[in-house]
Structure formats: C-alpha cells, structure tokens
N, C-alpha and C. Protein backbone atom coordinates (compact mmCIF):
# COMPACT_ATOMS: atom_id res chain seq x y z
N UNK A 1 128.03 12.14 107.56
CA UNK A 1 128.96 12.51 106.50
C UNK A 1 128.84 11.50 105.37
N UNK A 2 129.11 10.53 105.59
CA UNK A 2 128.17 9.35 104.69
C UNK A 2 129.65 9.39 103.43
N UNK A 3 129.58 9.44 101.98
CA UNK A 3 130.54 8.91 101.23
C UNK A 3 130.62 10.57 101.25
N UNK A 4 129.82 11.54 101.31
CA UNK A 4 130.57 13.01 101.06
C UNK A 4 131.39 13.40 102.30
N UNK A 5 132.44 12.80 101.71
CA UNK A 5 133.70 12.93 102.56
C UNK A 5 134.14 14.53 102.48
N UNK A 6 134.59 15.07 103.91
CA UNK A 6 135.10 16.46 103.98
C UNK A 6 136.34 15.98 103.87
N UNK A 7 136.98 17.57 103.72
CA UNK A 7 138.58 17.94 103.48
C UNK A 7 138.78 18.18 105.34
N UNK A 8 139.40 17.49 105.92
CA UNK A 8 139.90 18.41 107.68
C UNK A 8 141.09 18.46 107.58
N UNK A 9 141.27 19.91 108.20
CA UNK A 9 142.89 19.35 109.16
C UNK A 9 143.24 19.54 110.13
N UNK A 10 143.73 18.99 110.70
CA UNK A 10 144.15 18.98 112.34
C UNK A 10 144.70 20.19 112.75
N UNK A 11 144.33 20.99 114.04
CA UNK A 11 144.94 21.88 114.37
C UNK A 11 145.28 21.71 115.63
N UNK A 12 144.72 21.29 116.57
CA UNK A 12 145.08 21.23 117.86
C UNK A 12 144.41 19.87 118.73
N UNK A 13 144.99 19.04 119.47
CA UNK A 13 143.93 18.15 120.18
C UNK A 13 144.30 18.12 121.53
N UNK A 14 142.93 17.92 122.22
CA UNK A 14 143.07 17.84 123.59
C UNK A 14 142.25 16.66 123.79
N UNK A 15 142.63 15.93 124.90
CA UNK A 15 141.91 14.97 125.82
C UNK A 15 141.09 15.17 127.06
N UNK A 16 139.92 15.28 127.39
CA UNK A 16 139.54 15.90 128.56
C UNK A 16 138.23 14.33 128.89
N UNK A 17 137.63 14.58 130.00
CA UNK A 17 136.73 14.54 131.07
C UNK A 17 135.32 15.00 130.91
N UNK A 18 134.35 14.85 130.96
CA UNK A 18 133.42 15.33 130.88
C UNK A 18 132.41 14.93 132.01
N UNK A 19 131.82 15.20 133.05
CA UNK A 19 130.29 14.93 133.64
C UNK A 19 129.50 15.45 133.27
N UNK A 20 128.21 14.65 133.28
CA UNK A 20 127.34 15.23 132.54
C UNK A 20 126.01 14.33 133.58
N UNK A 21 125.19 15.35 134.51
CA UNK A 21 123.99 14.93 134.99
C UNK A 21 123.20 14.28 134.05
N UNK A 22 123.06 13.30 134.02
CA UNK A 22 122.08 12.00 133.29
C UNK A 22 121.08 12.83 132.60
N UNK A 23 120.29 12.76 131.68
CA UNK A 23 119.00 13.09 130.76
C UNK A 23 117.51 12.69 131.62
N UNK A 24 117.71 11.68 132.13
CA UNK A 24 116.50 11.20 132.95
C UNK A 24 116.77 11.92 134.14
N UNK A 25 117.75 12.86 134.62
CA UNK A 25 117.82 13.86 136.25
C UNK A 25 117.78 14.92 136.03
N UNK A 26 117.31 15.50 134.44
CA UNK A 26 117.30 17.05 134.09
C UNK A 26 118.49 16.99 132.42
N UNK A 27 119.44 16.39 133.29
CA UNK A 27 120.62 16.38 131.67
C UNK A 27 121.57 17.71 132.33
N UNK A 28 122.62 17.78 131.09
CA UNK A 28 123.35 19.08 131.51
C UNK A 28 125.25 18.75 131.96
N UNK A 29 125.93 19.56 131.00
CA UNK A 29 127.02 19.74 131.65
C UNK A 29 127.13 19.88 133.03
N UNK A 30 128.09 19.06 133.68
CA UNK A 30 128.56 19.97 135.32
C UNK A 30 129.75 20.50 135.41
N UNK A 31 131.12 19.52 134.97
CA UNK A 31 132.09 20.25 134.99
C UNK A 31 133.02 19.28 134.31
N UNK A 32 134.22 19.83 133.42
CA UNK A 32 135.02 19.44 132.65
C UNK A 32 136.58 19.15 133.27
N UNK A 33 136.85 17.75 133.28
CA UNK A 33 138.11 17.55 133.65
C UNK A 33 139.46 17.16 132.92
N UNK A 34 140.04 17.35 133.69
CA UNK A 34 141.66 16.89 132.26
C UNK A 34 141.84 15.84 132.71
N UNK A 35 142.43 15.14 131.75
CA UNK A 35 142.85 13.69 131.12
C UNK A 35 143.46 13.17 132.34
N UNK A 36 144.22 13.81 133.11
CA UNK A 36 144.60 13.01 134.56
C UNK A 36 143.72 13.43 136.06
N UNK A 37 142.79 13.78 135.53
CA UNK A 37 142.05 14.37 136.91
C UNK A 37 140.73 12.90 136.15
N UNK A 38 140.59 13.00 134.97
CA UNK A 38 139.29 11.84 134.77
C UNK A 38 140.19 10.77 134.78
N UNK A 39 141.16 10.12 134.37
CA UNK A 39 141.48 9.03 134.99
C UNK A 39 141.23 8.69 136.21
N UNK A 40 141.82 9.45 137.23
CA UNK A 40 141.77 9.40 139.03
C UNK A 40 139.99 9.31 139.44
N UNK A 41 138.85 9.76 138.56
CA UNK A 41 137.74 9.75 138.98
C UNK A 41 137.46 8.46 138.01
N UNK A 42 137.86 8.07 136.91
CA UNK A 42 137.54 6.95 136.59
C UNK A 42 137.34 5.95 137.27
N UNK A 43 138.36 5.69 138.43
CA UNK A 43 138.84 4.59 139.42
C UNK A 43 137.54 4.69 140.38
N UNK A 44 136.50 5.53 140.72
CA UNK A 44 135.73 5.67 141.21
C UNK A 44 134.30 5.30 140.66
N UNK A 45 134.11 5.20 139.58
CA UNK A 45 133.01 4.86 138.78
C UNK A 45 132.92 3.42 138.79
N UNK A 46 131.25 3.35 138.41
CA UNK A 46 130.99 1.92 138.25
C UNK A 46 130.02 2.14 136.90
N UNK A 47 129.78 0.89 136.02
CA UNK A 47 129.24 0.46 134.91
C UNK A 47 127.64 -0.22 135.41
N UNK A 48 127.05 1.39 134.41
CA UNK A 48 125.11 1.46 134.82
C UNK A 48 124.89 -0.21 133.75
N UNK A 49 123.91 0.14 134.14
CA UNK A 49 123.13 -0.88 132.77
C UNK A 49 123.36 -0.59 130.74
N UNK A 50 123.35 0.52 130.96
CA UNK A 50 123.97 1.20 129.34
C UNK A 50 125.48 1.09 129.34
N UNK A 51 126.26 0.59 130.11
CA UNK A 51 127.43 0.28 130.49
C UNK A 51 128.09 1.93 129.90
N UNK A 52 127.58 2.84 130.88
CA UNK A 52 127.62 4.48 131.47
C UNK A 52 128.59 4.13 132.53
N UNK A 53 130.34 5.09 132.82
CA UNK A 53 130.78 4.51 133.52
C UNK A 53 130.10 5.88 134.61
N UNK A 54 129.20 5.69 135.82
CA UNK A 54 128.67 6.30 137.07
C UNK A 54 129.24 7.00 138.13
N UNK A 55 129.23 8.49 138.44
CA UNK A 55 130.42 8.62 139.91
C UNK A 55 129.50 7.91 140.45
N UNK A 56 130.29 8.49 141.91
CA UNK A 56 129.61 8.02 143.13
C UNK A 56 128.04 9.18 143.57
N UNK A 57 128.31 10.35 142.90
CA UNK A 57 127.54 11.05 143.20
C UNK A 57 125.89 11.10 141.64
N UNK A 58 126.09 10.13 140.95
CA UNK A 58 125.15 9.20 139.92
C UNK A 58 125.01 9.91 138.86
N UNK A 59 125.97 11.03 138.38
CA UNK A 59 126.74 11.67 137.85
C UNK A 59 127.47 10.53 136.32
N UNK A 60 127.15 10.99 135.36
CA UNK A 60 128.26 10.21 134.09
C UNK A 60 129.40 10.74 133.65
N UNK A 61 130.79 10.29 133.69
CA UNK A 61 131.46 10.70 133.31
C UNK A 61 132.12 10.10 132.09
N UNK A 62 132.23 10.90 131.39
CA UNK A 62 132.40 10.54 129.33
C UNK A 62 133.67 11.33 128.92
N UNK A 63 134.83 10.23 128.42
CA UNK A 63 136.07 10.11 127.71
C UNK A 63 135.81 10.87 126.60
N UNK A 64 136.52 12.19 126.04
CA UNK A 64 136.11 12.33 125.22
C UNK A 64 137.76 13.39 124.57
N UNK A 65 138.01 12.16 123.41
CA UNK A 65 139.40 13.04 122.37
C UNK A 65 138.80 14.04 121.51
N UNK A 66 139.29 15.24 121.63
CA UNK A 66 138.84 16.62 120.81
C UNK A 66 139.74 17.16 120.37
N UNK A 67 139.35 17.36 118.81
CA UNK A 67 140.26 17.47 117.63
C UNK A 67 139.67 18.89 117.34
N UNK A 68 140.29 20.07 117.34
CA UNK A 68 140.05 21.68 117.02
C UNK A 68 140.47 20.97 115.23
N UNK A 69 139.61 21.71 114.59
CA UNK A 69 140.47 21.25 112.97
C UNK A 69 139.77 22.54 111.99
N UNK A 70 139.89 22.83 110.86
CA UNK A 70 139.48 23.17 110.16
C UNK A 70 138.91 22.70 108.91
N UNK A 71 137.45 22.97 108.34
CA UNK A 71 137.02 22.30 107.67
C UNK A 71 137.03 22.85 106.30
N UNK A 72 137.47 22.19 104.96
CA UNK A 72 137.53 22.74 103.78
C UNK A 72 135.99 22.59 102.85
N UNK A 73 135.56 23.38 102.52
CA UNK A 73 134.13 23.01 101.61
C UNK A 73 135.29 22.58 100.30
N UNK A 74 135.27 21.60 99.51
CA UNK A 74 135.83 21.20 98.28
C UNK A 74 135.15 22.21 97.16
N UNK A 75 133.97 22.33 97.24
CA UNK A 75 133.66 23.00 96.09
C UNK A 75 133.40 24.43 95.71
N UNK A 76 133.28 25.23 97.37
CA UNK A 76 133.43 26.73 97.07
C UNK A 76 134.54 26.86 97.91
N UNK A 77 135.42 26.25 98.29
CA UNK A 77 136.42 26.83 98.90
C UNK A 77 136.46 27.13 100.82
N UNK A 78 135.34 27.48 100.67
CA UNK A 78 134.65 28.48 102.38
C UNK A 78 135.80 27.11 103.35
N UNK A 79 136.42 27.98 104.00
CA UNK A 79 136.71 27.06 105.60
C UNK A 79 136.19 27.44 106.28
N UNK A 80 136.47 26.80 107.62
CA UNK A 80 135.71 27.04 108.90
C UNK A 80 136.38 26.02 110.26
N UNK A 81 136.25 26.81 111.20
CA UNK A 81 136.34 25.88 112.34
C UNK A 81 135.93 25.00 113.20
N UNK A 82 136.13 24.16 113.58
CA UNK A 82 134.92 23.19 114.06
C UNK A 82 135.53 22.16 115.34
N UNK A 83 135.10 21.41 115.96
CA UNK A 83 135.55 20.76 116.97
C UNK A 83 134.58 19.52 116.89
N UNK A 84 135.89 18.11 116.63
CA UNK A 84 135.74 16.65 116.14
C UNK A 84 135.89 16.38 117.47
N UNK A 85 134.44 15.80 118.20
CA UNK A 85 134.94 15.38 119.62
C UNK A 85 134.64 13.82 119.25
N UNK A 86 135.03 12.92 120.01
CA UNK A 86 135.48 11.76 119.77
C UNK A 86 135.22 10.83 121.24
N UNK A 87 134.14 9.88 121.53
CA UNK A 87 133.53 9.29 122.79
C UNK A 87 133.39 7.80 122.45
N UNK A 88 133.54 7.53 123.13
CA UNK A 88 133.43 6.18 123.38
C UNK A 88 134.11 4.86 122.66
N UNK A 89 133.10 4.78 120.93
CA UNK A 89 133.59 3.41 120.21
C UNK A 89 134.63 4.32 118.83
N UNK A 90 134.48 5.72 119.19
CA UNK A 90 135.25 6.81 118.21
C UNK A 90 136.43 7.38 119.12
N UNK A 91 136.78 6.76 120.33
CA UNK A 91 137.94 7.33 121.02
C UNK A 91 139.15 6.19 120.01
N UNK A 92 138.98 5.09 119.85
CA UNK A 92 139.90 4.39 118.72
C UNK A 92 140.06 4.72 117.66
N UNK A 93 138.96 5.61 116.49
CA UNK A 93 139.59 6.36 115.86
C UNK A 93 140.20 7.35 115.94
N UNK A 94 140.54 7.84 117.46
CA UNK A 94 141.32 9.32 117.44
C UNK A 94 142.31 8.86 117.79
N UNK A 95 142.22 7.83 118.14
CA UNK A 95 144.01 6.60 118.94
C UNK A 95 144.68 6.82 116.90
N UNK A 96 144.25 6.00 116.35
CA UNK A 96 144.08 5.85 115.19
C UNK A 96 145.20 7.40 114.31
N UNK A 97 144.36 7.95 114.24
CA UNK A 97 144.13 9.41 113.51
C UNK A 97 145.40 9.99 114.02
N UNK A 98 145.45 10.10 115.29
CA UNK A 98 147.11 10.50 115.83
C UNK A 98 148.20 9.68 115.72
N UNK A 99 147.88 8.42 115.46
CA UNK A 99 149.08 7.41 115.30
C UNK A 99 149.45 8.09 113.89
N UNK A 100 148.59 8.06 112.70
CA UNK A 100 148.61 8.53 111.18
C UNK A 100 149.68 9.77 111.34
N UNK A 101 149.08 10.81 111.78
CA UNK A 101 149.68 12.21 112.33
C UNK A 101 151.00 12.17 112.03
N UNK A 102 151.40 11.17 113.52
CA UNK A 102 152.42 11.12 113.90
C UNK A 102 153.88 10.53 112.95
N UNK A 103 153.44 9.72 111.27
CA UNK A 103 154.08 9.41 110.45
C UNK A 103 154.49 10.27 109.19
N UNK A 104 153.84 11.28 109.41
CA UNK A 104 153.87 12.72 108.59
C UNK A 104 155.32 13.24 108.61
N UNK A 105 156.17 13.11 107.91
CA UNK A 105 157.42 13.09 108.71
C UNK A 105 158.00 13.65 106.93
N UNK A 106 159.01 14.20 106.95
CA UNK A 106 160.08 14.94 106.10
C UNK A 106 161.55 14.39 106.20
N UNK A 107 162.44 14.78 105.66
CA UNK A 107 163.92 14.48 105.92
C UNK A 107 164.21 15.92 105.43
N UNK A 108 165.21 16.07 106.45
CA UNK A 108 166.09 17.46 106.33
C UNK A 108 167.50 17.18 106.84
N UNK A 109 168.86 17.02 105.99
CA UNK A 109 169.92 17.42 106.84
C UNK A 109 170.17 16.06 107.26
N UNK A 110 169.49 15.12 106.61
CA UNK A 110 169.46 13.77 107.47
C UNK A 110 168.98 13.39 108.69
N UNK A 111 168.03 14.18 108.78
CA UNK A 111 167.13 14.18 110.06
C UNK A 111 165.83 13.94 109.83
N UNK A 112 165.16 13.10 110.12
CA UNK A 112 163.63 13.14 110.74
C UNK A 112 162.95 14.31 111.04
N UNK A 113 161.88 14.64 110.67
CA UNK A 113 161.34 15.97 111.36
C UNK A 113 159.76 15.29 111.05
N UNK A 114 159.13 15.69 112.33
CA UNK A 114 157.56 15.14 112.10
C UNK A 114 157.03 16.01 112.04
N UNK A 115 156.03 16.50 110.81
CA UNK A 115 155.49 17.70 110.53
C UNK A 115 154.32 17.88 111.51
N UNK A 116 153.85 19.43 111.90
CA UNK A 116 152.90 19.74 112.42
C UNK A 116 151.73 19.13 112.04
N UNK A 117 150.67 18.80 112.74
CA UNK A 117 149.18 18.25 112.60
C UNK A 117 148.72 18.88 110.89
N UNK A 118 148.90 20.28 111.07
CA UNK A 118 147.98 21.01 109.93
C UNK A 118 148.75 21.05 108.39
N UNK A 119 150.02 20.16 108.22
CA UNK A 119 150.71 20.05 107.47
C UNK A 119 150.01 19.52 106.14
N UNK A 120 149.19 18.07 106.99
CA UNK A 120 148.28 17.68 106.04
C UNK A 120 147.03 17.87 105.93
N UNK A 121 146.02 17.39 105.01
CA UNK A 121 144.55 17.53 105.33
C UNK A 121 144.18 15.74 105.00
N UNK A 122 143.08 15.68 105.55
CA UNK A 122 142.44 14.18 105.67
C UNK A 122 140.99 13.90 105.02
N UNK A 123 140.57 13.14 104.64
CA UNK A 123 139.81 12.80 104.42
C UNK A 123 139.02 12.44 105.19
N UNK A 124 137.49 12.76 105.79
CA UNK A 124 137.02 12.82 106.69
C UNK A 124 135.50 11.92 106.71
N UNK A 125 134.79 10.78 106.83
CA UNK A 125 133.64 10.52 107.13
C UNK A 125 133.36 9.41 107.75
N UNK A 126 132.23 9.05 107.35
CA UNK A 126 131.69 7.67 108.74
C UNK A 126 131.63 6.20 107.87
N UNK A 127 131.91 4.74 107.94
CA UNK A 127 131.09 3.76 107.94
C UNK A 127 131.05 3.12 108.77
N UNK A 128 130.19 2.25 108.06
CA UNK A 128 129.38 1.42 109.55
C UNK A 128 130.70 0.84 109.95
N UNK A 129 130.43 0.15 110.95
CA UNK A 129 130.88 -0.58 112.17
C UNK A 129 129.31 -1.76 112.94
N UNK A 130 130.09 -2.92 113.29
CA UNK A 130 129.13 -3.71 114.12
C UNK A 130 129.82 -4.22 114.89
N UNK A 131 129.23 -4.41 116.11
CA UNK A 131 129.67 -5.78 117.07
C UNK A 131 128.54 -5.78 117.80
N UNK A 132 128.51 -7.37 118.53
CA UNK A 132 127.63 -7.84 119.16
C UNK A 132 125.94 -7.57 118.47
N UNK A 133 125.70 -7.37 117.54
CA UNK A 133 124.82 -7.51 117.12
C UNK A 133 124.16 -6.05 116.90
N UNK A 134 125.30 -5.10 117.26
CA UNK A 134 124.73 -3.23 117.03
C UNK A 134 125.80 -2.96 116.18
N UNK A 135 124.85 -1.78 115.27
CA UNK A 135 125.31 -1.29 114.11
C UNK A 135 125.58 0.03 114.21
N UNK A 136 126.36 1.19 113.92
CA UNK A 136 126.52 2.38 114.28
C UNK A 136 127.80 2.46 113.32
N UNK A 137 127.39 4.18 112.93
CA UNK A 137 128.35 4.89 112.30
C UNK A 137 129.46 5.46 112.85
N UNK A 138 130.89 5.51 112.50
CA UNK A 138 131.78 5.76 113.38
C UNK A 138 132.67 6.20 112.30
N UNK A 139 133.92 7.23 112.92
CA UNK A 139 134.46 7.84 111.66
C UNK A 139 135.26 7.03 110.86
N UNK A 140 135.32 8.16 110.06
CA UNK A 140 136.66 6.72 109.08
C UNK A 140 137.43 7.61 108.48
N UNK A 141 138.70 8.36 108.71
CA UNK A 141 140.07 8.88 108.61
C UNK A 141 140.96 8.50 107.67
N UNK A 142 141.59 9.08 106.71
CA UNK A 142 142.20 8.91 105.45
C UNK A 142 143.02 10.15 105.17
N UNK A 143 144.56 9.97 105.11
CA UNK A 143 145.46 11.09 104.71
C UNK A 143 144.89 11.62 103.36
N UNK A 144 144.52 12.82 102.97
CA UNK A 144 144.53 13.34 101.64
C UNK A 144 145.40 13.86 100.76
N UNK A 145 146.57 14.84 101.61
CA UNK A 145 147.37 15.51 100.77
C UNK A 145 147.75 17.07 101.69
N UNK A 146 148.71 17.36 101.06
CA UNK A 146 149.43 18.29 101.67
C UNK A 146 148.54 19.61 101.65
N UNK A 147 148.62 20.31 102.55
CA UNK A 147 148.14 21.93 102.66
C UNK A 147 148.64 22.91 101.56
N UNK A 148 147.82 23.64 101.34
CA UNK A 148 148.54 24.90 100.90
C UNK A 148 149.40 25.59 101.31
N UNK A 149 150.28 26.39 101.22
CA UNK A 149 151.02 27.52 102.22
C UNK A 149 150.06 28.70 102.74
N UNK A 150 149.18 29.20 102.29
CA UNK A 150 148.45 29.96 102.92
C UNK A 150 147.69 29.20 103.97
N UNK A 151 147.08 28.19 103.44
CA UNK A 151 145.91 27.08 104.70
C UNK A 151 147.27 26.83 105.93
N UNK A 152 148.57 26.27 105.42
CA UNK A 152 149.45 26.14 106.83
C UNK A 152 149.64 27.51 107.61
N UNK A 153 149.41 28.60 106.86
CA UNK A 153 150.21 29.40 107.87
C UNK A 153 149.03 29.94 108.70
N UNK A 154 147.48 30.04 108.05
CA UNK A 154 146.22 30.04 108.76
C UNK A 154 146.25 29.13 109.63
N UNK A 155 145.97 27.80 109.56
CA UNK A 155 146.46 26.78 111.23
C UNK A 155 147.39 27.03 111.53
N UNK A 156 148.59 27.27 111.68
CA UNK A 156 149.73 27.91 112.29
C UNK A 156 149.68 29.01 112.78
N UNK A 157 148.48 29.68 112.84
CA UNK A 157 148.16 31.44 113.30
C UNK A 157 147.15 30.41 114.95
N UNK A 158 146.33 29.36 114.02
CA UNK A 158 145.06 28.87 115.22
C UNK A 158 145.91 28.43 116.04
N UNK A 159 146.90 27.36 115.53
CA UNK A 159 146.82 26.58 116.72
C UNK A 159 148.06 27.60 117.66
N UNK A 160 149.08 28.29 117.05
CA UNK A 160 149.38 29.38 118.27
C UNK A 160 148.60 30.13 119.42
N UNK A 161 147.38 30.34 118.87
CA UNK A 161 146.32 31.14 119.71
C UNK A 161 145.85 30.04 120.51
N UNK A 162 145.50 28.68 120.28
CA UNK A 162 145.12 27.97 121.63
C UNK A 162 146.28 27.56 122.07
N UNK A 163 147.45 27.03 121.74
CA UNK A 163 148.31 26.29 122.27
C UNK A 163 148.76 27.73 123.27
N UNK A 164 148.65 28.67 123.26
CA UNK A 164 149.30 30.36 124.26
C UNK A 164 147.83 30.29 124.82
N UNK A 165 146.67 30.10 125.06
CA UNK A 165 145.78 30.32 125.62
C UNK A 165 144.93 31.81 125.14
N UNK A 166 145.51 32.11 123.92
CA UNK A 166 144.82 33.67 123.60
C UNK A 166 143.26 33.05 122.87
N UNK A 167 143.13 31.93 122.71
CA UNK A 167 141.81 32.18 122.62
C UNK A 167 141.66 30.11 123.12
N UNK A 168 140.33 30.17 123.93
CA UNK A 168 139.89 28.83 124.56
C UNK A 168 139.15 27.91 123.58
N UNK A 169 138.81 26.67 124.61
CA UNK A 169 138.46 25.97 123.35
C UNK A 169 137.29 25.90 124.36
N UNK A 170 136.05 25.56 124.17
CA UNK A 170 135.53 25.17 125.26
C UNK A 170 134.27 24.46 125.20
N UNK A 171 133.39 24.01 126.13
CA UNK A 171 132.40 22.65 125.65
C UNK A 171 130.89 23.40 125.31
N UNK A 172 130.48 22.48 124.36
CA UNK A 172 128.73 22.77 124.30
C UNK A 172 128.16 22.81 125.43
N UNK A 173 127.60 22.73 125.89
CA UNK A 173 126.34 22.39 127.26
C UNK A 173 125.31 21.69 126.45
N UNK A 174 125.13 21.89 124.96
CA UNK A 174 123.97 21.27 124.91
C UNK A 174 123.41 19.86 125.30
N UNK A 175 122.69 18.99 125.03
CA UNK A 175 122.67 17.67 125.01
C UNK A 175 123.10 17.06 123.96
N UNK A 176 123.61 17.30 123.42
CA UNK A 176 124.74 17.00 122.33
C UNK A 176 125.97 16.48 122.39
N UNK A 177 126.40 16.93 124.03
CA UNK A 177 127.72 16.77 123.90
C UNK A 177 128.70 17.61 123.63
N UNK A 178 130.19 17.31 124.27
CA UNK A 178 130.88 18.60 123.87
C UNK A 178 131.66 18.92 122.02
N UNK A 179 131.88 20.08 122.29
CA UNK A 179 132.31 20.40 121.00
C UNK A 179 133.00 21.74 121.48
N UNK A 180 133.18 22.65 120.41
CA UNK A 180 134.30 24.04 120.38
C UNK A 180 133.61 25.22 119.92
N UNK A 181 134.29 25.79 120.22
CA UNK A 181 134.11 27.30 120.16
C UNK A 181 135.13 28.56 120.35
N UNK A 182 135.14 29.57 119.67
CA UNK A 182 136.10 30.45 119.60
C UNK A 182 136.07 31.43 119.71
C-alpha cells in the first residue's frame, strides 16, 4: 500500500486459529479454530527455529485478527469487500485499530454511545518497522472521517448478514494465508 493510502471501514472482526501443514510437508490449510479453542492448543505448541509456534502433531498454528471491511477507491468511487487478516508483528496493529474503534463515541441525552465500527472510515497503509536488525512492512491505521449515510447503512446491511450468520466469512487455502469471502 506504500503512501497510497486506502479509504477502509470496519465492518466486522473476528479472532480465529489457523493450522496450516508447513510448506516444506506439502503446505495447506487443515483446520480453523476460535480464539478459545487456539489458545488451549497454544499451551501445546513449541517454538521451531523461525520461532513458528509447532503442535505436537508438526503442524503450525498462526494467530490471526480478521477485519471484514470495505474498501473505498478515492478516485472512482467503486467499493468492495475485502478481508484485513492480521498475524503475527500486525496482530498489535489490530490490538491498536480496535482500541481507536472503541473511542468513536457521540453524546446523546447525556450519555456515551460508542458508535458502530463502520461509523468511521480509516486511513489505511504500511511503514516500515525494525527490530533486531529486520525490516518489514506492517500496517499503519489512521481515523479519516465519518461515513456517508448511504456507505453506513451498506455496512449496516454487511455486518447484519455475518453477525446472523446469513452469509460466512471464511479462509483462503491458498499459501497466502487466510482472508474472506462472501
């Protein structure tokens, strides 16, 4: 993404689990777990040499925060749907990104009200990052500005349909890693 920063906005996030048969044993999805079923197998893993946390069965299992969002083209308009999955040194920017979220907030009546995810849109791309002597691109998250009323009530149509289960979210298989689909 580099300085051509996209328009996103949040529509739905989930936390899940992932195994994934190693690249050097064939490669390949095996099966996808939720956030308290990969904790409990976490406790079972050990740290390869790529500091890969390993089951017992030599199997990788990969942390991974997934952000359903919609993406704005700035200059013709076109949206689209897409799935921001988030592993490893980018699970802190999704710690991050939801803390932001979560300050989106209104007054009504003298009340607090924390607006839905898709309320706002963000500013979306990568810079570097280093430690220990490695360099890598990692996202970099920035509130932009409020939605339209038509763009809210379009994420407000999505994220009803996954949050009711009328339509899934579900993983790549590729070697890529997971991502979404609809």
């Amino acid at each position: 993404i580099g300085d051509n920063n996209l328009q996103v906005i949040p529509i739905y996030y989930t936390h899940n689990f992932f195994e994934w048969k190693p690249r050097e044993s064939g490669g390949g999805l095996v099966k996808i777990y939720s956030r308290l079923e990969g904790i409990a197998l976490e406790k079972t893993t050990e740290l390869d040499s790529k500091n890969r946390r390993v089951l017992p069965n030599k199997n990788v299992l990969v942390e991974a925060a997934q952000h359903l969002v919609k993406i704005v083209n700035a200059q013709t308009g076109e949206i689209f749907d897409a799935m921001m999955s988030m592993s490893s040194t980018a699970l802190k920017c999704s710690r991050q990104w939801n803390s932001i979220m979560g300050l989106n907030t209104v007054k009504r009546n003298g009340k607090t009200i924390v607006l839905p995810t898709f309320a706002v849109w963000y500013r979306v791309g990568t810079r570097p990052e280093t430690r220990d002597g490695n360099t890598w691109n990692n996202w970099h998250i920035e509130p932009g500005g409020s939605v339209s009323r038509d763009l809210f009530s379009d994420s407000a149509h999505l994220y009803t349909q996954v949050s009711k289960g009328d339509l899934d979210i579900v993983a790549d298989t590729s070697e890529d890693g997971p991502s979404a689909e609809g």
